[in-house]
C-alpha atoms as a PDB file:
ATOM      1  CA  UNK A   1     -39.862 -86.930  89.597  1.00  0.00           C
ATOM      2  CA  UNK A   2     -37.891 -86.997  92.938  1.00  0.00           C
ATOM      3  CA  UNK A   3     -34.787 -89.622  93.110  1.00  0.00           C
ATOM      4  CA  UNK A   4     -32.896 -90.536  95.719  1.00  0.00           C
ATOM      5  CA  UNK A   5     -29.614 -91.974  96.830  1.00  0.00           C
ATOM      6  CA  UNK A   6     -28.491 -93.158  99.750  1.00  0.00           C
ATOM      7  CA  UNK A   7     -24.757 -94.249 100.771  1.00  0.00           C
ATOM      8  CA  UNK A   8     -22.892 -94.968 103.924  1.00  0.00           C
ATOM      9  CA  UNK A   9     -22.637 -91.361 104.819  1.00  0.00           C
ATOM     10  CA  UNK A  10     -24.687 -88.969 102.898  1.00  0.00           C
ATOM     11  CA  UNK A  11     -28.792 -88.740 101.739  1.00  0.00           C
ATOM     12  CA  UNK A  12     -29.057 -86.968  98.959  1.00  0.00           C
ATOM     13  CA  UNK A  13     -32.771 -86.297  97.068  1.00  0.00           C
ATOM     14  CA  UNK A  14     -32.855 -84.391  93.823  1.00  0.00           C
ATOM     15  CA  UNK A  15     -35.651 -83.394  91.238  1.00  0.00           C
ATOM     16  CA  UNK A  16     -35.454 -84.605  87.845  1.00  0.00           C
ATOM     17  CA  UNK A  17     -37.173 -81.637  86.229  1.00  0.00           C
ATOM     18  CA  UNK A  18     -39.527 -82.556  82.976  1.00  0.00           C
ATOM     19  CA  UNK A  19     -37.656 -81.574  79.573  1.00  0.00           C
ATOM     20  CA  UNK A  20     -38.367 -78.600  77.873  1.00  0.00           C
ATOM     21  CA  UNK A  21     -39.910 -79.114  74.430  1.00  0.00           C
ATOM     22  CA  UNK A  22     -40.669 -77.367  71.407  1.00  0.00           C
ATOM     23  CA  UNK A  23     -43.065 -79.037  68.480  1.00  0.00           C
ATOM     24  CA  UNK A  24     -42.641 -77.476  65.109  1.00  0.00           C
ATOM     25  CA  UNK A  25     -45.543 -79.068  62.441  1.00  0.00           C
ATOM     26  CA  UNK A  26     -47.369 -77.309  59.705  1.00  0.00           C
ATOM     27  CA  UNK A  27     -50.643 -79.782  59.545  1.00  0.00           C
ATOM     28  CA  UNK A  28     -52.785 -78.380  62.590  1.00  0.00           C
ATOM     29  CA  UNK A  29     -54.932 -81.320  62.911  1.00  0.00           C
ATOM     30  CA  UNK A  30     -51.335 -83.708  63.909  1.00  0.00           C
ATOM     31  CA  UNK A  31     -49.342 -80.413  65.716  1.00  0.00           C
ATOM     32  CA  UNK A  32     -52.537 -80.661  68.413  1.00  0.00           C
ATOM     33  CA  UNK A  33     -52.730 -83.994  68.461  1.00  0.00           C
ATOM     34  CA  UNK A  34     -49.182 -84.558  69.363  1.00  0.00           C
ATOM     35  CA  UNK A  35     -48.916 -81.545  71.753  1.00  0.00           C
ATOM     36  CA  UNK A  36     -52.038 -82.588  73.814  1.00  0.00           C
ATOM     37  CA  UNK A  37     -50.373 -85.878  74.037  1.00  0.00           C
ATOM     38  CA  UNK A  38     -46.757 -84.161  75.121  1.00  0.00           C
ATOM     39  CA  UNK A  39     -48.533 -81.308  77.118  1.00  0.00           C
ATOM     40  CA  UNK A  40     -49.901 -84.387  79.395  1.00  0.00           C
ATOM     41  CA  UNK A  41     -47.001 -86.179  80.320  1.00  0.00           C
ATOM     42  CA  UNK A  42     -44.707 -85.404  83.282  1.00  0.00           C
ATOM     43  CA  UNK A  43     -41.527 -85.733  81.834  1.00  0.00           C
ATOM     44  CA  UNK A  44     -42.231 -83.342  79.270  1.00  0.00           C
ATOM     45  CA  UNK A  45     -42.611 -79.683  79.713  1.00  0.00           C
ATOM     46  CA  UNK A  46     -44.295 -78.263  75.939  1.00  0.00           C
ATOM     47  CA  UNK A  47     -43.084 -74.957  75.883  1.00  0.00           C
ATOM     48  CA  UNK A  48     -44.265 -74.016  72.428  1.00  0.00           C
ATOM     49  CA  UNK A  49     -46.095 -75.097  69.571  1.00  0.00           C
ATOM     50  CA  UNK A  50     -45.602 -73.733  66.343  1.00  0.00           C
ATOM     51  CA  UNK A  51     -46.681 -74.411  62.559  1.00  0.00           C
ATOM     52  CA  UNK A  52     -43.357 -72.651  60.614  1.00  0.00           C
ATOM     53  CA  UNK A  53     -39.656 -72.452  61.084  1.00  0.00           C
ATOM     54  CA  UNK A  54     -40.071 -68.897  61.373  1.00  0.00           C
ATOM     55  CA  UNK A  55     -42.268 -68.657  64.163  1.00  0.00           C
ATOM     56  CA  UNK A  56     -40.111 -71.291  66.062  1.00  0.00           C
ATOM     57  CA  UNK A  57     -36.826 -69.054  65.395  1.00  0.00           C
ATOM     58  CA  UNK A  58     -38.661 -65.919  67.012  1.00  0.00           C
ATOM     59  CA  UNK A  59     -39.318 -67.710  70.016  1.00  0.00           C
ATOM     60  CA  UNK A  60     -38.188 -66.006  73.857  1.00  0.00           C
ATOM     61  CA  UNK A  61     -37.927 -69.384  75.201  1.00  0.00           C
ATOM     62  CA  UNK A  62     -35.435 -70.904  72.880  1.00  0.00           C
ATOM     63  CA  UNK A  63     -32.331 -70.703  75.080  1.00  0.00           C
ATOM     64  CA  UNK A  64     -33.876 -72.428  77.566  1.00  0.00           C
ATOM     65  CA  UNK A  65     -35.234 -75.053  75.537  1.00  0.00           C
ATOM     66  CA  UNK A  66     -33.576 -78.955  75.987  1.00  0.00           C
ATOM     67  CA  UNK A  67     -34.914 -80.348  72.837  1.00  0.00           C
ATOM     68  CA  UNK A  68     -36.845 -79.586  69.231  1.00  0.00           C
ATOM     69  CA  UNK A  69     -39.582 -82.095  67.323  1.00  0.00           C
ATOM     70  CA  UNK A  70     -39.400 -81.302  64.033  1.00  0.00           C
ATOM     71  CA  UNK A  71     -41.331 -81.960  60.936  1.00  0.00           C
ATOM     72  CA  UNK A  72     -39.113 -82.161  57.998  1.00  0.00           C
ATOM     73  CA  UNK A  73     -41.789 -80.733  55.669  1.00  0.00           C
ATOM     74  CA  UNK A  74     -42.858 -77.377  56.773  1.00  0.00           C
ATOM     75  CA  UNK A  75     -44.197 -75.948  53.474  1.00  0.00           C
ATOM     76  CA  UNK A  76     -42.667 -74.812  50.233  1.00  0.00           C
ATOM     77  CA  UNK A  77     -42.544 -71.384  51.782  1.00  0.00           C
ATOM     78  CA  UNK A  78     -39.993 -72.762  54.908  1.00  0.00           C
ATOM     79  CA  UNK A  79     -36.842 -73.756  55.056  1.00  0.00           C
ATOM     80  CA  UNK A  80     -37.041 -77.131  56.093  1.00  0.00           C
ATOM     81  CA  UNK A  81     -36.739 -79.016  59.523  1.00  0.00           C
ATOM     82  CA  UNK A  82     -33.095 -80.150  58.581  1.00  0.00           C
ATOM     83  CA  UNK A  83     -32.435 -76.363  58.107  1.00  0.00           C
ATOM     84  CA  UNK A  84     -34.474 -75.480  60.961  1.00  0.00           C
ATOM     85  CA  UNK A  85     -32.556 -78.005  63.122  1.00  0.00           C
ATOM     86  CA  UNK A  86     -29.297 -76.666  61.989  1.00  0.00           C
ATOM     87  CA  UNK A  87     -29.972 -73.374  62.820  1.00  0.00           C
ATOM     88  CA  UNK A  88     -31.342 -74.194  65.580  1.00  0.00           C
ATOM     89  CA  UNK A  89     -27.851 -76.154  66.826  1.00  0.00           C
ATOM     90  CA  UNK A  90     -25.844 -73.203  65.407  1.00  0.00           C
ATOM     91  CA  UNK A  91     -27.429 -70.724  68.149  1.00  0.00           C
ATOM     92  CA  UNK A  92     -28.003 -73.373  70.641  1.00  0.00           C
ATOM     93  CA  UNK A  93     -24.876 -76.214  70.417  1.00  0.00           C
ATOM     94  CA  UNK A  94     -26.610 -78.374  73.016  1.00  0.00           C
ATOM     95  CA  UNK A  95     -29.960 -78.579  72.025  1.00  0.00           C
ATOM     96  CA  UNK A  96     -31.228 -81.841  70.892  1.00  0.00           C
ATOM     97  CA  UNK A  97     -33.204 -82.279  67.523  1.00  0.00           C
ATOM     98  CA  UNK A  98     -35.885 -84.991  66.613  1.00  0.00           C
ATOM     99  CA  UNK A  99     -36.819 -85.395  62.968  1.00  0.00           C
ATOM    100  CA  UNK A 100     -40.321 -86.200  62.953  1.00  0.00           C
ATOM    101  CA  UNK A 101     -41.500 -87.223  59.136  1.00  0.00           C
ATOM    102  CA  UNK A 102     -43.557 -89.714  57.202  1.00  0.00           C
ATOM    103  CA  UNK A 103     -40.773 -89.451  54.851  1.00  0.00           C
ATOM    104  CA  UNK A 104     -38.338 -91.532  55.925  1.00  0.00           C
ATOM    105  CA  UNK A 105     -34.770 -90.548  55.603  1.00  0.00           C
ATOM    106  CA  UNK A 106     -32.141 -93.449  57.311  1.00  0.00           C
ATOM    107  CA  UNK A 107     -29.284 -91.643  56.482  1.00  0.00           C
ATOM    108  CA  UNK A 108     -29.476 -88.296  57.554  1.00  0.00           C
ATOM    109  CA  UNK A 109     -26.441 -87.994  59.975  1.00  0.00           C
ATOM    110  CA  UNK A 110     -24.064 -88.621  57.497  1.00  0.00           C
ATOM    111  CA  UNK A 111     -25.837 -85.152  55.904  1.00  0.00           C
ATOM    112  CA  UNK A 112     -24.781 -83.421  58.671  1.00  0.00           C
ATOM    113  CA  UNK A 113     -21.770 -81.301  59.410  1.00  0.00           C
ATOM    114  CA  UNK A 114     -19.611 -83.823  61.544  1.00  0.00           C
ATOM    115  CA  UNK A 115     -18.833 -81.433  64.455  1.00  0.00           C
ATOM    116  CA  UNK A 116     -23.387 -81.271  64.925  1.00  0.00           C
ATOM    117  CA  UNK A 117     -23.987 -85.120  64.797  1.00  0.00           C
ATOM    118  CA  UNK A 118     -24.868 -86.007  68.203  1.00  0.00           C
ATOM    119  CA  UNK A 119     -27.894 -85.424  69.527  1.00  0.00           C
ATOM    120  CA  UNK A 120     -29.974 -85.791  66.475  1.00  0.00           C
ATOM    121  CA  UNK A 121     -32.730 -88.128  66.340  1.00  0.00           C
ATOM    122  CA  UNK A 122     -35.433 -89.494  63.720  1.00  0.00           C
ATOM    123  CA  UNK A 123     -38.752 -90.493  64.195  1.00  0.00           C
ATOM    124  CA  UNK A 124     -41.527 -91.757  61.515  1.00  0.00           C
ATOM    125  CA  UNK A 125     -44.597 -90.698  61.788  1.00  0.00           C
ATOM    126  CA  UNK A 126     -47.103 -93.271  61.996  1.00  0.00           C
ATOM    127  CA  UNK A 127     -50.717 -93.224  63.407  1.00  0.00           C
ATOM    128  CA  UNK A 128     -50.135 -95.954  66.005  1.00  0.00           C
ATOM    129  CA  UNK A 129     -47.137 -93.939  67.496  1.00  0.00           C
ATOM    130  CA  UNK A 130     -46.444 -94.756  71.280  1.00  0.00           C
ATOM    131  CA  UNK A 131     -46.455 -91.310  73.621  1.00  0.00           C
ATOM    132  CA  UNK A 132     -43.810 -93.426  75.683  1.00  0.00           C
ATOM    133  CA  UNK A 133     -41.406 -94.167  72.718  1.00  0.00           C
ATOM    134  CA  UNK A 134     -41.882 -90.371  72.236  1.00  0.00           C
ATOM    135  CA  UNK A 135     -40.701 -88.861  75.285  1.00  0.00           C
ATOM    136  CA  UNK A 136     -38.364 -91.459  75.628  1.00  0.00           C
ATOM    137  CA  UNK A 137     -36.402 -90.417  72.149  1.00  0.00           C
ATOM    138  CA  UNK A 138     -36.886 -86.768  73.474  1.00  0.00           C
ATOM    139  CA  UNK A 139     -35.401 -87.042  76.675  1.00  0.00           C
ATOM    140  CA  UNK A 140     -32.347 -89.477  75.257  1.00  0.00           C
ATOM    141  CA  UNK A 141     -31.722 -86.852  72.774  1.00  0.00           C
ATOM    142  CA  UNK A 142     -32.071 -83.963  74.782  1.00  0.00           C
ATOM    143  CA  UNK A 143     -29.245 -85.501  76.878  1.00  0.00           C
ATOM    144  CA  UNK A 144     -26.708 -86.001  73.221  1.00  0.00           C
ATOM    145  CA  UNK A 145     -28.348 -89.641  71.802  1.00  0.00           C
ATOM    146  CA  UNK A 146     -28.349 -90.308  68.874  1.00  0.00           C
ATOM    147  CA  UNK A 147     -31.935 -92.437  67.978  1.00  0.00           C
ATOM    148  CA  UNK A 148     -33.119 -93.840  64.840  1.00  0.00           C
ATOM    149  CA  UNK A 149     -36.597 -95.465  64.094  1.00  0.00           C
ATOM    150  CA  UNK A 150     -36.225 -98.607  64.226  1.00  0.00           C
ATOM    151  CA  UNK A 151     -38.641 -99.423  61.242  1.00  0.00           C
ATOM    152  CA  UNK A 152     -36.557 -96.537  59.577  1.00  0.00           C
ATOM    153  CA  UNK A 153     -33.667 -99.325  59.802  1.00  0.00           C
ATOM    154  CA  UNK A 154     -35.382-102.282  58.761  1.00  0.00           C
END
């Protein structure tokens, strides 16, 4: 997306480049639903998408990497998405991290260690999820939001 700014004395274009996502999600079935969906959309460049916390910690590409969606759940054999997310943040301080779960958790930055708070988001998965709302909450939290679900807070 090209964006430009004009003043009295200076033209200036610049390219808003798409951010870099990763989608961690055990269930197959959603995890290609949801990256088709991301995969398709300008402002969002789908780096990787894995089904464990392991194979997401592995990855080459995580340094460059702007934001994480991840499922809270990832099997009884994972650590989960919290923990993922933490670690993630303890490697990568600016990274943002979207909580993606059908198990809704309001509450969850006060679980967090104070100094990792912003840039966290959470999302509830729902089947009549808007792509839009999606990429929106990435982006914002890519750049430090902090976004709740707003049927989370009802």
């Amino acid at each position: 997306m090209n964006k430009v700014i004009e003043s009295d004395a200076c033209y200036f274009e610049f390219v808003v480049r798409p951010s870099r996502a990763m989608y961690v999600e055990n269930d197959p079935a959603l995890r290609g639903i949801v990256s088709s969906m991301l995969d398709k959309h300008p402002d969002i460049e789908l780096v990787a998408s894995v089904g464990t916390a392991a194979e997401a910690l592995a990855l080459p590409q995580l340094p460059a990497l702007d934001v994480a969606l991840l499922d809270i759940g990832l099997g009884s054999d994972s650590i989960n998405g919290v923990e993922l997310g933490l670690a993630l943040r303890d490697k990568y301080f600016d990274m943002g991290i979207v909580l993606f779960s059908q198990h809704v958790v309001p509450d969850f930055l006060e679980s967090l260690p104070e100094d990792f708070r912003w840039g966290w988001s959470f999302l509830e998965k729902k089947s009549d999820l808007d792509i839009a709302f999606l990429v929106d909450v990435l982006r914002s939290t890519a750049r430090g939001l902090n976004i709740v679900d707003p049927s989370v807070l009802q």
